[in-house]
PDB file of N, CA and C in Angstrom:
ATOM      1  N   UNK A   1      10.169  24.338  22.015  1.00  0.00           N
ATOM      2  CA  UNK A   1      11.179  23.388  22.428  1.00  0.00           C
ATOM      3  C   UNK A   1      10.584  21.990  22.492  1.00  0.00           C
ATOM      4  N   UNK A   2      11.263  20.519  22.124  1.00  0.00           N
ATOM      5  CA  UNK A   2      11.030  19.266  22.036  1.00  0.00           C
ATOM      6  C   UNK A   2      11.142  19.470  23.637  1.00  0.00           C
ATOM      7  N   UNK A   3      10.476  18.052  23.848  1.00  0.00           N
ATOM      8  CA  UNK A   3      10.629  17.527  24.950  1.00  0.00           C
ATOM      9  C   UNK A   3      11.860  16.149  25.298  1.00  0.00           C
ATOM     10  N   UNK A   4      12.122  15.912  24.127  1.00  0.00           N
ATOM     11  CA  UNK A   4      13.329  14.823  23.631  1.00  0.00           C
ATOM     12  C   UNK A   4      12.493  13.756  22.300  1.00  0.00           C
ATOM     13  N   UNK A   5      10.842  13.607  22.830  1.00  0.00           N
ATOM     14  CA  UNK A   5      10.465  13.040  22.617  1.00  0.00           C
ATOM     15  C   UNK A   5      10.218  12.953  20.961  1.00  0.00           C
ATOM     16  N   UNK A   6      10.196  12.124  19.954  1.00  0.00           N
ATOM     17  CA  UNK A   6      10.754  12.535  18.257  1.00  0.00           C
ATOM     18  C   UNK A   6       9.176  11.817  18.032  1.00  0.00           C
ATOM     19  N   UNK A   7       8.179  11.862  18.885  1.00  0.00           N
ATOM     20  CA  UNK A   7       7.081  10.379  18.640  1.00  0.00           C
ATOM     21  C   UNK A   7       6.515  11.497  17.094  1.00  0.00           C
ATOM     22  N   UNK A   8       6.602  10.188  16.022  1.00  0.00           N
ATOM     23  CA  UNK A   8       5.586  10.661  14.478  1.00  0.00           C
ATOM     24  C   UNK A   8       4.521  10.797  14.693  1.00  0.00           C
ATOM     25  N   UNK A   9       3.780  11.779  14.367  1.00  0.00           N
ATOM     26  CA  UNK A   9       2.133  11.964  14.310  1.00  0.00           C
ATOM     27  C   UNK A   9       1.238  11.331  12.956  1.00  0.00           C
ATOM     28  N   UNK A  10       2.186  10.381  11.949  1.00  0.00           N
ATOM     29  CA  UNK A  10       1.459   9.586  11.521  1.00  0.00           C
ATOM     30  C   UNK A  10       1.982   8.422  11.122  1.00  0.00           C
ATOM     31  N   UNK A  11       1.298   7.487  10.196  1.00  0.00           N
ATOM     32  CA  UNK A  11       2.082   6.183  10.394  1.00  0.00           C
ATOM     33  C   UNK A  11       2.064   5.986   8.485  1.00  0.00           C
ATOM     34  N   UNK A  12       2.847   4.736   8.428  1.00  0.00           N
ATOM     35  CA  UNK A  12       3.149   4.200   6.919  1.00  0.00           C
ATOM     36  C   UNK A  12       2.397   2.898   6.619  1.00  0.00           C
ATOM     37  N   UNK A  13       2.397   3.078   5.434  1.00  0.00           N
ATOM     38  CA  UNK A  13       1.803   1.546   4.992  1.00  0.00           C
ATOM     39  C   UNK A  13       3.368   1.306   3.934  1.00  0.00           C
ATOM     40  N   UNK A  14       4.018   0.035   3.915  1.00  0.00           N
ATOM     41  CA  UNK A  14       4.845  -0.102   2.925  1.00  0.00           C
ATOM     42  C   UNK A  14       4.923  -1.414   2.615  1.00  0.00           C
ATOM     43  N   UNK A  15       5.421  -2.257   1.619  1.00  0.00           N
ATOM     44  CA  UNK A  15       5.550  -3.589   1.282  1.00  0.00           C
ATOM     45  C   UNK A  15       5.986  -4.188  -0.113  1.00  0.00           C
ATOM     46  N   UNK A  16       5.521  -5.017  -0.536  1.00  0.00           N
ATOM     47  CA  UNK A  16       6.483  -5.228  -1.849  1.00  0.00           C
ATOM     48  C   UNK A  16       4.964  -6.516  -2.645  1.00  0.00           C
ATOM     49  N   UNK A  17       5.154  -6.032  -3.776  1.00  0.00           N
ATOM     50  CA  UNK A  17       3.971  -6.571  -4.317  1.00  0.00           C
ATOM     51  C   UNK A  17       4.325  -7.514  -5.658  1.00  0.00           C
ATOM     52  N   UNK A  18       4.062  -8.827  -5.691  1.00  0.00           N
ATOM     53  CA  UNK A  18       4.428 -10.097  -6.294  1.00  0.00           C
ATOM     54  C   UNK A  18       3.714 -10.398  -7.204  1.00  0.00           C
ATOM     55  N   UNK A  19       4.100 -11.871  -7.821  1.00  0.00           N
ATOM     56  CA  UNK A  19       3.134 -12.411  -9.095  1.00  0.00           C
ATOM     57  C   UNK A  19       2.729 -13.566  -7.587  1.00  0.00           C
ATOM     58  N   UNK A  20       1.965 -14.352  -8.253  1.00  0.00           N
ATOM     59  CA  UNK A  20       1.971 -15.886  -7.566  1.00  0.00           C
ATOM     60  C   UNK A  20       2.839 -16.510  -7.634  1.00  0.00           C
ATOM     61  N   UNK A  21       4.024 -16.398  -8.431  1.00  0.00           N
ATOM     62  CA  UNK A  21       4.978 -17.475  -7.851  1.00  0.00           C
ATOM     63  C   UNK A  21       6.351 -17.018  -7.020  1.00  0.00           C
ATOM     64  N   UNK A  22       5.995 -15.704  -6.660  1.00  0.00           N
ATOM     65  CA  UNK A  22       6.641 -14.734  -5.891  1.00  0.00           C
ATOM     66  C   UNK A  22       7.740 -13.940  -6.331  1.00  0.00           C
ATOM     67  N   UNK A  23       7.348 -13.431  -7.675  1.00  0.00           N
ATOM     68  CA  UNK A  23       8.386 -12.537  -8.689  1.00  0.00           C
ATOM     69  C   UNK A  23       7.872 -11.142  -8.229  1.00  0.00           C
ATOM     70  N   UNK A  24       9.216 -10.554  -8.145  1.00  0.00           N
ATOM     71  CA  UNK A  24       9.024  -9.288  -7.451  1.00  0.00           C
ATOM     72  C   UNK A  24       7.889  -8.939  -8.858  1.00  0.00           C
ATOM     73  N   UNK A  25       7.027  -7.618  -8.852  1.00  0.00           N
ATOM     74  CA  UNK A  25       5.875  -6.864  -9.756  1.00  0.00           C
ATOM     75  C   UNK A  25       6.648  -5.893  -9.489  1.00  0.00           C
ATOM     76  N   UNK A  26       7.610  -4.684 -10.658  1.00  0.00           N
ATOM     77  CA  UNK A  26       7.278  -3.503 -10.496  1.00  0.00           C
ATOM     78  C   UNK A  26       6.578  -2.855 -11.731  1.00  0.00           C
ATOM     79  N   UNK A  27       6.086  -1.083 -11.206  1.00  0.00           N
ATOM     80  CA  UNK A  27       5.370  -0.917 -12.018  1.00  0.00           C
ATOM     81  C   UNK A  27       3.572  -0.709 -11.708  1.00  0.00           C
ATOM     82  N   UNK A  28       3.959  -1.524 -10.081  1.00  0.00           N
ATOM     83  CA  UNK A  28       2.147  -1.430  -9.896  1.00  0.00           C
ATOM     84  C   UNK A  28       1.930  -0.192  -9.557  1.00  0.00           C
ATOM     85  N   UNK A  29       0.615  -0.013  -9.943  1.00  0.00           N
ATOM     86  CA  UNK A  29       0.091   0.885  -9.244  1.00  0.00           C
ATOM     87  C   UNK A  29      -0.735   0.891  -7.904  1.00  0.00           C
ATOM     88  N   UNK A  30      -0.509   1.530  -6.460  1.00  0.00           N
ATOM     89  CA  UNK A  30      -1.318   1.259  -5.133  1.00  0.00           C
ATOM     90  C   UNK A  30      -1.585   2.522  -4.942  1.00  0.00           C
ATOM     91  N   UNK A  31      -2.844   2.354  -4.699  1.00  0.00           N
ATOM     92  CA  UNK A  31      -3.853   3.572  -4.389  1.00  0.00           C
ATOM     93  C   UNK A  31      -3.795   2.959  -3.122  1.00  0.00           C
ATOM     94  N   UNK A  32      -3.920   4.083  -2.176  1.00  0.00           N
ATOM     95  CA  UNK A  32      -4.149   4.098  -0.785  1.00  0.00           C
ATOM     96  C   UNK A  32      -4.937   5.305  -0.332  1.00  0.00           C
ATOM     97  N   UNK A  33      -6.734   4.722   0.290  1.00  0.00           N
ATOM     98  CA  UNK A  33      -7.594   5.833   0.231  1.00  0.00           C
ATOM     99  C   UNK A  33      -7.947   5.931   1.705  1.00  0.00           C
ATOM    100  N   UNK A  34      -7.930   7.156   2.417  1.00  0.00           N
ATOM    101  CA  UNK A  34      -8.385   7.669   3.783  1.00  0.00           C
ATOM    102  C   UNK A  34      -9.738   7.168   3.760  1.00  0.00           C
ATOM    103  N   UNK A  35     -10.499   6.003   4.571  1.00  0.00           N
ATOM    104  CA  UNK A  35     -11.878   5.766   4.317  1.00  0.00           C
ATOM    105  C   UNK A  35     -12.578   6.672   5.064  1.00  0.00           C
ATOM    106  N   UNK A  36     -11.971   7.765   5.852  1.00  0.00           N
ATOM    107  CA  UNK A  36     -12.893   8.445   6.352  1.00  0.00           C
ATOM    108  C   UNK A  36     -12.639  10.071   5.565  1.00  0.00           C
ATOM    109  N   UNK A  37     -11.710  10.391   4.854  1.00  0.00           N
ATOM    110  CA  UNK A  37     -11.836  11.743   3.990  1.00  0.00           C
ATOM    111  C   UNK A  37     -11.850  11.376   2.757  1.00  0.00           C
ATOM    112  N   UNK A  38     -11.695  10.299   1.990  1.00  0.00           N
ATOM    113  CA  UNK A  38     -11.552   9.685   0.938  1.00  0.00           C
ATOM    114  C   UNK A  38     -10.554  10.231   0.161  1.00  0.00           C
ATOM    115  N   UNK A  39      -9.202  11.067   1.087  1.00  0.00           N
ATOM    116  CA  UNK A  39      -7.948  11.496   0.662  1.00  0.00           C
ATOM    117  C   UNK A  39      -7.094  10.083  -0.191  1.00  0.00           C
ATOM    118  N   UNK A  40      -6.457  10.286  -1.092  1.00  0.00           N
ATOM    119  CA  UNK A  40      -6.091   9.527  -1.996  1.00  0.00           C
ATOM    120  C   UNK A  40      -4.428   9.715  -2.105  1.00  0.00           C
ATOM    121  N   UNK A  41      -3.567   8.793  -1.993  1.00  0.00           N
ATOM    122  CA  UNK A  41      -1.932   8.907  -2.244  1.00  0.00           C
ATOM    123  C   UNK A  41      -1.807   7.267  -3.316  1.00  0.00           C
ATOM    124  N   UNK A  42      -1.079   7.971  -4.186  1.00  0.00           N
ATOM    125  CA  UNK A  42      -0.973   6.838  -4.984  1.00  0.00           C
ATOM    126  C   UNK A  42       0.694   6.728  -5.208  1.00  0.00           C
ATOM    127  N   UNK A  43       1.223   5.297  -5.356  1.00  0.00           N
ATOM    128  CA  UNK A  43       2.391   4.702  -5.468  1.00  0.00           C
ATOM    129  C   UNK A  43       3.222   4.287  -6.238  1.00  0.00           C
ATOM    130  N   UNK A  44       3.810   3.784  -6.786  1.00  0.00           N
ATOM    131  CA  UNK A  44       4.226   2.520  -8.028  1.00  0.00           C
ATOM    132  C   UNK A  44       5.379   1.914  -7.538  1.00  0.00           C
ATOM    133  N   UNK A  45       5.169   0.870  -7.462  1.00  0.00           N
ATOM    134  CA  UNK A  45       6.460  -0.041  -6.965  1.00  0.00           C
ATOM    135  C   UNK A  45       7.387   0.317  -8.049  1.00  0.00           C
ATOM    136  N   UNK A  46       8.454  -0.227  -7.075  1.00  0.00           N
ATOM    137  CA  UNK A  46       9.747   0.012  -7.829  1.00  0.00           C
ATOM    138  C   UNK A  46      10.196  -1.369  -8.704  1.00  0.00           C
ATOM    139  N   UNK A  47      11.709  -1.251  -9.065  1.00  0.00           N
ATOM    140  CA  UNK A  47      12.022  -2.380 -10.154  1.00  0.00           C
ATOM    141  C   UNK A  47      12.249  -3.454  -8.857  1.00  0.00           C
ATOM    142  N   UNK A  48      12.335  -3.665  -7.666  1.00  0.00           N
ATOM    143  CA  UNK A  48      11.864  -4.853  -7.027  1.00  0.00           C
ATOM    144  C   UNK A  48      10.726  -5.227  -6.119  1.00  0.00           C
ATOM    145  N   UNK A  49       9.944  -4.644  -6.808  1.00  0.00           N
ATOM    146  CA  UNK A  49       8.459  -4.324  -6.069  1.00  0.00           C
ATOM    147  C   UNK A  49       7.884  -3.825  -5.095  1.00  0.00           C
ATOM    148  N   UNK A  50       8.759  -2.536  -4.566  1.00  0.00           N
ATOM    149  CA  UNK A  50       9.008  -2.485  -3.625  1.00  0.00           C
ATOM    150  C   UNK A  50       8.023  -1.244  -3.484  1.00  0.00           C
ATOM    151  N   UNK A  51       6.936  -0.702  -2.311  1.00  0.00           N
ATOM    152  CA  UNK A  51       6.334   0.505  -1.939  1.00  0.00           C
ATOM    153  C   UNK A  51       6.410   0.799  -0.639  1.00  0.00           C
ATOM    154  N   UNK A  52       6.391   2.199  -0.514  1.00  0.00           N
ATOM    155  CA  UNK A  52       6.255   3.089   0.633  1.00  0.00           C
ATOM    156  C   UNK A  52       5.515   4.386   0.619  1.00  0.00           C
ATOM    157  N   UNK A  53       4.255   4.184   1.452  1.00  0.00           N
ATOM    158  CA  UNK A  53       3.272   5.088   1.860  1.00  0.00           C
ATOM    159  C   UNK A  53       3.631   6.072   2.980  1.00  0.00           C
ATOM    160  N   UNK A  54       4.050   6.800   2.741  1.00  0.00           N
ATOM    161  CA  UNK A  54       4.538   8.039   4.465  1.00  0.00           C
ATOM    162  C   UNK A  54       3.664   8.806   4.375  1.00  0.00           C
ATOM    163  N   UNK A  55       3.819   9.510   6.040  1.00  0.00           N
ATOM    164  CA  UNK A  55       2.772  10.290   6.553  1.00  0.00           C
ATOM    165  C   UNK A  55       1.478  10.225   5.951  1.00  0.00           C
ATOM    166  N   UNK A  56       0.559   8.868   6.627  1.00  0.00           N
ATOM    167  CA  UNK A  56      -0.524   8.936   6.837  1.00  0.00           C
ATOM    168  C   UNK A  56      -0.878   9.250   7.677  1.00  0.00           C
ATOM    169  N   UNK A  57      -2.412   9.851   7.882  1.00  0.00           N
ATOM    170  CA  UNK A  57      -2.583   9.965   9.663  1.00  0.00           C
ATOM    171  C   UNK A  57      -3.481   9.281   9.933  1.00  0.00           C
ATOM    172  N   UNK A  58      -3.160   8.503  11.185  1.00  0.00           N
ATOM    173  CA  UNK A  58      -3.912   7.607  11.365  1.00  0.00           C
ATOM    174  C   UNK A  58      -5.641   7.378  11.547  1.00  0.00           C
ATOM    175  N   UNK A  59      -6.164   5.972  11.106  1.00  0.00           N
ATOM    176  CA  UNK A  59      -7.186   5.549  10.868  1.00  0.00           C
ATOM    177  C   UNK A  59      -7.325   4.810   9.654  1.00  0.00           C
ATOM    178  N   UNK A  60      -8.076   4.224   9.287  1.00  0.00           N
ATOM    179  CA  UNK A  60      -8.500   3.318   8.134  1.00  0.00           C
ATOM    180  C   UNK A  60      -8.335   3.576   6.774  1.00  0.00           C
ATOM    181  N   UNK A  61      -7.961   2.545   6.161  1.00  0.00           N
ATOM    182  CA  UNK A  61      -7.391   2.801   4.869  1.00  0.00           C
ATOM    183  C   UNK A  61      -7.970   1.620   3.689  1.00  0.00           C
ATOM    184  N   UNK A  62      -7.926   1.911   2.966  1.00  0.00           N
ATOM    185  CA  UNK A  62      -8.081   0.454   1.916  1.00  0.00           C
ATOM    186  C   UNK A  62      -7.095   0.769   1.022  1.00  0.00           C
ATOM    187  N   UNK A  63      -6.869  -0.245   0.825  1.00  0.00           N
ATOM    188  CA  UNK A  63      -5.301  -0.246  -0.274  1.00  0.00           C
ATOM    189  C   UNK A  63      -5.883  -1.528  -1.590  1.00  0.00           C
ATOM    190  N   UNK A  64      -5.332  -0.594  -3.251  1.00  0.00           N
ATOM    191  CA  UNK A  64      -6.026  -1.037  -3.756  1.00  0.00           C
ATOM    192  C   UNK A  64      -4.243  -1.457  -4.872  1.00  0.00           C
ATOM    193  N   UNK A  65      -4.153  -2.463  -5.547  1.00  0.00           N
ATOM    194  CA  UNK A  65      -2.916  -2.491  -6.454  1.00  0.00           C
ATOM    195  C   UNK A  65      -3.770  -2.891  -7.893  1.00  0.00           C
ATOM    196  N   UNK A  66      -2.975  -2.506  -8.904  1.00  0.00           N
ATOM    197  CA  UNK A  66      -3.817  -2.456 -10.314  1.00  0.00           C
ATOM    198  C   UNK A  66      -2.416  -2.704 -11.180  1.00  0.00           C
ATOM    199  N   UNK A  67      -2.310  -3.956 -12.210  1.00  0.00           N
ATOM    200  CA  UNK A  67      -1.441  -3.489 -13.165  1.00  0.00           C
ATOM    201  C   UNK A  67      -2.186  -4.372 -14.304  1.00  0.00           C
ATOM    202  N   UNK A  68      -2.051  -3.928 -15.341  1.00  0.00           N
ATOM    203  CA  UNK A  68      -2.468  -4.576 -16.737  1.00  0.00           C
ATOM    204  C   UNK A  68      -2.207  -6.220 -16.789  1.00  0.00           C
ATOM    205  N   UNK A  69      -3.351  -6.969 -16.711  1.00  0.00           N
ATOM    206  CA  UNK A  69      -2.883  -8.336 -17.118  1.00  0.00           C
ATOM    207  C   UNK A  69      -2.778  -9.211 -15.568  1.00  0.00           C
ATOM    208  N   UNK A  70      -3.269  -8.225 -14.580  1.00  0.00           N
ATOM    209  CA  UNK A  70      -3.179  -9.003 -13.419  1.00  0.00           C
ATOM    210  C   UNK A  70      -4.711  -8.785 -12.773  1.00  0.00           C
ATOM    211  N   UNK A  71      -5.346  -9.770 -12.230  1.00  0.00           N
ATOM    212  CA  UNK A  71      -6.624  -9.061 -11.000  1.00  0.00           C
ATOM    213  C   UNK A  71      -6.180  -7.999 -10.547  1.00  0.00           C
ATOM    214  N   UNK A  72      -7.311  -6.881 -10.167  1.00  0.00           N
ATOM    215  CA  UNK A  72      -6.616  -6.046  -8.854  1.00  0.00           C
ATOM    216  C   UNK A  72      -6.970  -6.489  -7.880  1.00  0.00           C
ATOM    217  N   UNK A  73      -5.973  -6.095  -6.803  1.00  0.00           N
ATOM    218  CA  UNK A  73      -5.994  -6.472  -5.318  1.00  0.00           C
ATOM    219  C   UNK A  73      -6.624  -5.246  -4.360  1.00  0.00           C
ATOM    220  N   UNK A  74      -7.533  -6.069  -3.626  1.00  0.00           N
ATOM    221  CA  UNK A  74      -8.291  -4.784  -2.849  1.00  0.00           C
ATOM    222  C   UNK A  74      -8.304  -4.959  -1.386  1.00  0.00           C
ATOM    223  N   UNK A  75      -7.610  -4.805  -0.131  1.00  0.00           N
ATOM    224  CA  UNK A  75      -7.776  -4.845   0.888  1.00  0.00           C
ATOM    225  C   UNK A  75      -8.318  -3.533   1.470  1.00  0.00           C
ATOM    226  N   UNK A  76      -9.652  -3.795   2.647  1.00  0.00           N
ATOM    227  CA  UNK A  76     -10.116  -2.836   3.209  1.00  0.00           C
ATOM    228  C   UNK A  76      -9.309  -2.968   4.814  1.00  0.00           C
ATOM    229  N   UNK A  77      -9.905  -1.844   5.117  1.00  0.00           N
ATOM    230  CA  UNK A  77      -9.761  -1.716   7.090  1.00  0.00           C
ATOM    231  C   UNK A  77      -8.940  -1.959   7.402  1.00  0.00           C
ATOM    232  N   UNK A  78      -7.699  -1.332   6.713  1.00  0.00           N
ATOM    233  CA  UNK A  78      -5.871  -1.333   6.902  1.00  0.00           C
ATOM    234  C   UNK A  78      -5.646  -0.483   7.658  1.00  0.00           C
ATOM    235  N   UNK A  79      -5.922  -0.494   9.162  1.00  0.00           N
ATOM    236  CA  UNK A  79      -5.310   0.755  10.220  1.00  0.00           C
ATOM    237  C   UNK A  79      -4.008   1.168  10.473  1.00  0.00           C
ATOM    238  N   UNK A  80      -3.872   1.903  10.616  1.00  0.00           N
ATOM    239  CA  UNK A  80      -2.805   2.853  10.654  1.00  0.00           C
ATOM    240  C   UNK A  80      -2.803   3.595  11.799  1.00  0.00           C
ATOM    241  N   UNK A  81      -1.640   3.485  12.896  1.00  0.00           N
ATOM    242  CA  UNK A  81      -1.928   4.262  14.045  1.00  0.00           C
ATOM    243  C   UNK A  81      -0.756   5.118  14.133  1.00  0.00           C
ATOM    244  N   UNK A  82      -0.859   6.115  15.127  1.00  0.00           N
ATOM    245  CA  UNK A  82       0.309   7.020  15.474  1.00  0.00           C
ATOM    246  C   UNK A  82       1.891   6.114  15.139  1.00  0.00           C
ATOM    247  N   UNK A  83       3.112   6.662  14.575  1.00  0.00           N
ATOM    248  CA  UNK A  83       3.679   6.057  14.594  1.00  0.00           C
ATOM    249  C   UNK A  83       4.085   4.667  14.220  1.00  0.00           C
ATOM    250  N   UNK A  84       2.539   4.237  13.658  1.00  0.00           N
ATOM    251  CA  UNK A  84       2.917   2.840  13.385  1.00  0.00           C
ATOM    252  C   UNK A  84       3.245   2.438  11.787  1.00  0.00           C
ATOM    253  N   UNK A  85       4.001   1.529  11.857  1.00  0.00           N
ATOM    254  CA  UNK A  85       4.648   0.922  10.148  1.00  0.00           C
ATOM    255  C   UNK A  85       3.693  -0.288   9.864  1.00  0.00           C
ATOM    256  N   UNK A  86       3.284  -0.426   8.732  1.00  0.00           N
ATOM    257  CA  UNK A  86       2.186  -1.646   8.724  1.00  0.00           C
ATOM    258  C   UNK A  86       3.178  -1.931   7.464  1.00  0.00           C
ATOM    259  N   UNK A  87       3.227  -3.307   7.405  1.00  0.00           N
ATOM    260  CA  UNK A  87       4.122  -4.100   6.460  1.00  0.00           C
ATOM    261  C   UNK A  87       3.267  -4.787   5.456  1.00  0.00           C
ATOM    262  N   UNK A  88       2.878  -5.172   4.167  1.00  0.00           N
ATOM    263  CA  UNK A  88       1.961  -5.738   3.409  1.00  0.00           C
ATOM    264  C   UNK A  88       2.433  -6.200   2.582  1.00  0.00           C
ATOM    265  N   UNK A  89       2.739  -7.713   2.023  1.00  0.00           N
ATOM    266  CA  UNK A  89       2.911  -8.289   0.766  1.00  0.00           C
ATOM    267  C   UNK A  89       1.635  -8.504  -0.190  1.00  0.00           C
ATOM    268  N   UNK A  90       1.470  -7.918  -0.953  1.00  0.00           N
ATOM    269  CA  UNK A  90       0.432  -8.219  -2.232  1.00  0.00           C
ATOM    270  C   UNK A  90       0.649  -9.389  -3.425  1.00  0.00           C
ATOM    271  N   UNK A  91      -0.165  -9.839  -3.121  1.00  0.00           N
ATOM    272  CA  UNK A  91       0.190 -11.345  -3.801  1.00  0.00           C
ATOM    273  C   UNK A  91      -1.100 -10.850  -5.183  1.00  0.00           C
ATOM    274  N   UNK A  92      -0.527 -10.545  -6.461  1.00  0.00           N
ATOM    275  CA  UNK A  92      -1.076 -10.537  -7.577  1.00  0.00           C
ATOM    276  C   UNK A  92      -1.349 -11.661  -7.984  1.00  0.00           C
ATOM    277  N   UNK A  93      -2.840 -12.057  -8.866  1.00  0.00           N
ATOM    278  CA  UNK A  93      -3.075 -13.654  -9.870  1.00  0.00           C
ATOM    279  C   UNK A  93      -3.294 -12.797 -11.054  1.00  0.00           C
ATOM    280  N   UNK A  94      -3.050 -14.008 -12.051  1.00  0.00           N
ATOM    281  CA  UNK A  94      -3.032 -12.939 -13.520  1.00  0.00           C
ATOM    282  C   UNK A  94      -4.491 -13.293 -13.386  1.00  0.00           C
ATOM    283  N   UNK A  95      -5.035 -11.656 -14.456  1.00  0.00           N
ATOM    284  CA  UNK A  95      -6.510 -12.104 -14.693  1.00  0.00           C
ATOM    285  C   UNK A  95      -6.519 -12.939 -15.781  1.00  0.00           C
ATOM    286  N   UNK A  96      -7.981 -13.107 -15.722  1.00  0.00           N
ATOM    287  CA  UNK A  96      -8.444 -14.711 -16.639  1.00  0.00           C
ATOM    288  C   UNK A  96      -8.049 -13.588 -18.258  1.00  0.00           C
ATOM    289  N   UNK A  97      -8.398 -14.875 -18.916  1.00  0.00           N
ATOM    290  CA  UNK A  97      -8.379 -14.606 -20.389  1.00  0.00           C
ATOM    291  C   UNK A  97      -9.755 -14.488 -21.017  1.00  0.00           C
ATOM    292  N   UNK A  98      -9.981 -13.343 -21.710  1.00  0.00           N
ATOM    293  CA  UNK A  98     -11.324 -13.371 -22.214  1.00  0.00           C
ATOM    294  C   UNK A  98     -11.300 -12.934 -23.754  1.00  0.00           C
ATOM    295  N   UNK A  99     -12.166 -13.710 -24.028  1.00  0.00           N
ATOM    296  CA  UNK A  99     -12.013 -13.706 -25.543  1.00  0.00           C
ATOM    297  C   UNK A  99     -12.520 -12.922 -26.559  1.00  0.00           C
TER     298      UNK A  99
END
């Protein structure tokens, strides 16, 4: 039997991932890695750039976004606690040109 209480036993990472001049990106790819099991959930934004990571359990994360023709983006020590929603805009730069 509940106690009433509905509390989640893990939390989300979700957000929406851009160019630089703030055009939605879909299509990316976000790896999101457990830094302490090195468990791996991977993503792809949608057609308005839009992602959602569920049931993580909490603790540290690095979140990584990758698409052809852009830098990848790498943030570490993205915590995640019981219940909690962590919100993230990813701001993509195109990569350089090499010849």
């Amino acid at each position: 039997m509940s106690d009433g209480q509905n509390q989640r036993e893990e939390g989300a990472i979700y957000g929406t991932v851009v160019d630089a001049s703030g055009a939605s990106l879909p299509g990316v790819m976000i790896s999101i890695v457990d830094s302490a099991t090195q468990r791996e959930k991977v993503e792809i934004s949608d057609a308005r750039g839009q992602f959602r990571a569920l049931s993580l359990s909490p603790g540290s994360y690095t979140v990584k976004a990758q698409l052809e023709g852009f830098q990848t983006y790498v943030k570490s020590d993205v915590q995640v606690a019981v219940g909690g929603d962590i919100p993230l805009r990813i701001t993509m730069n195109l990569a350089d040109i090499e010849d």
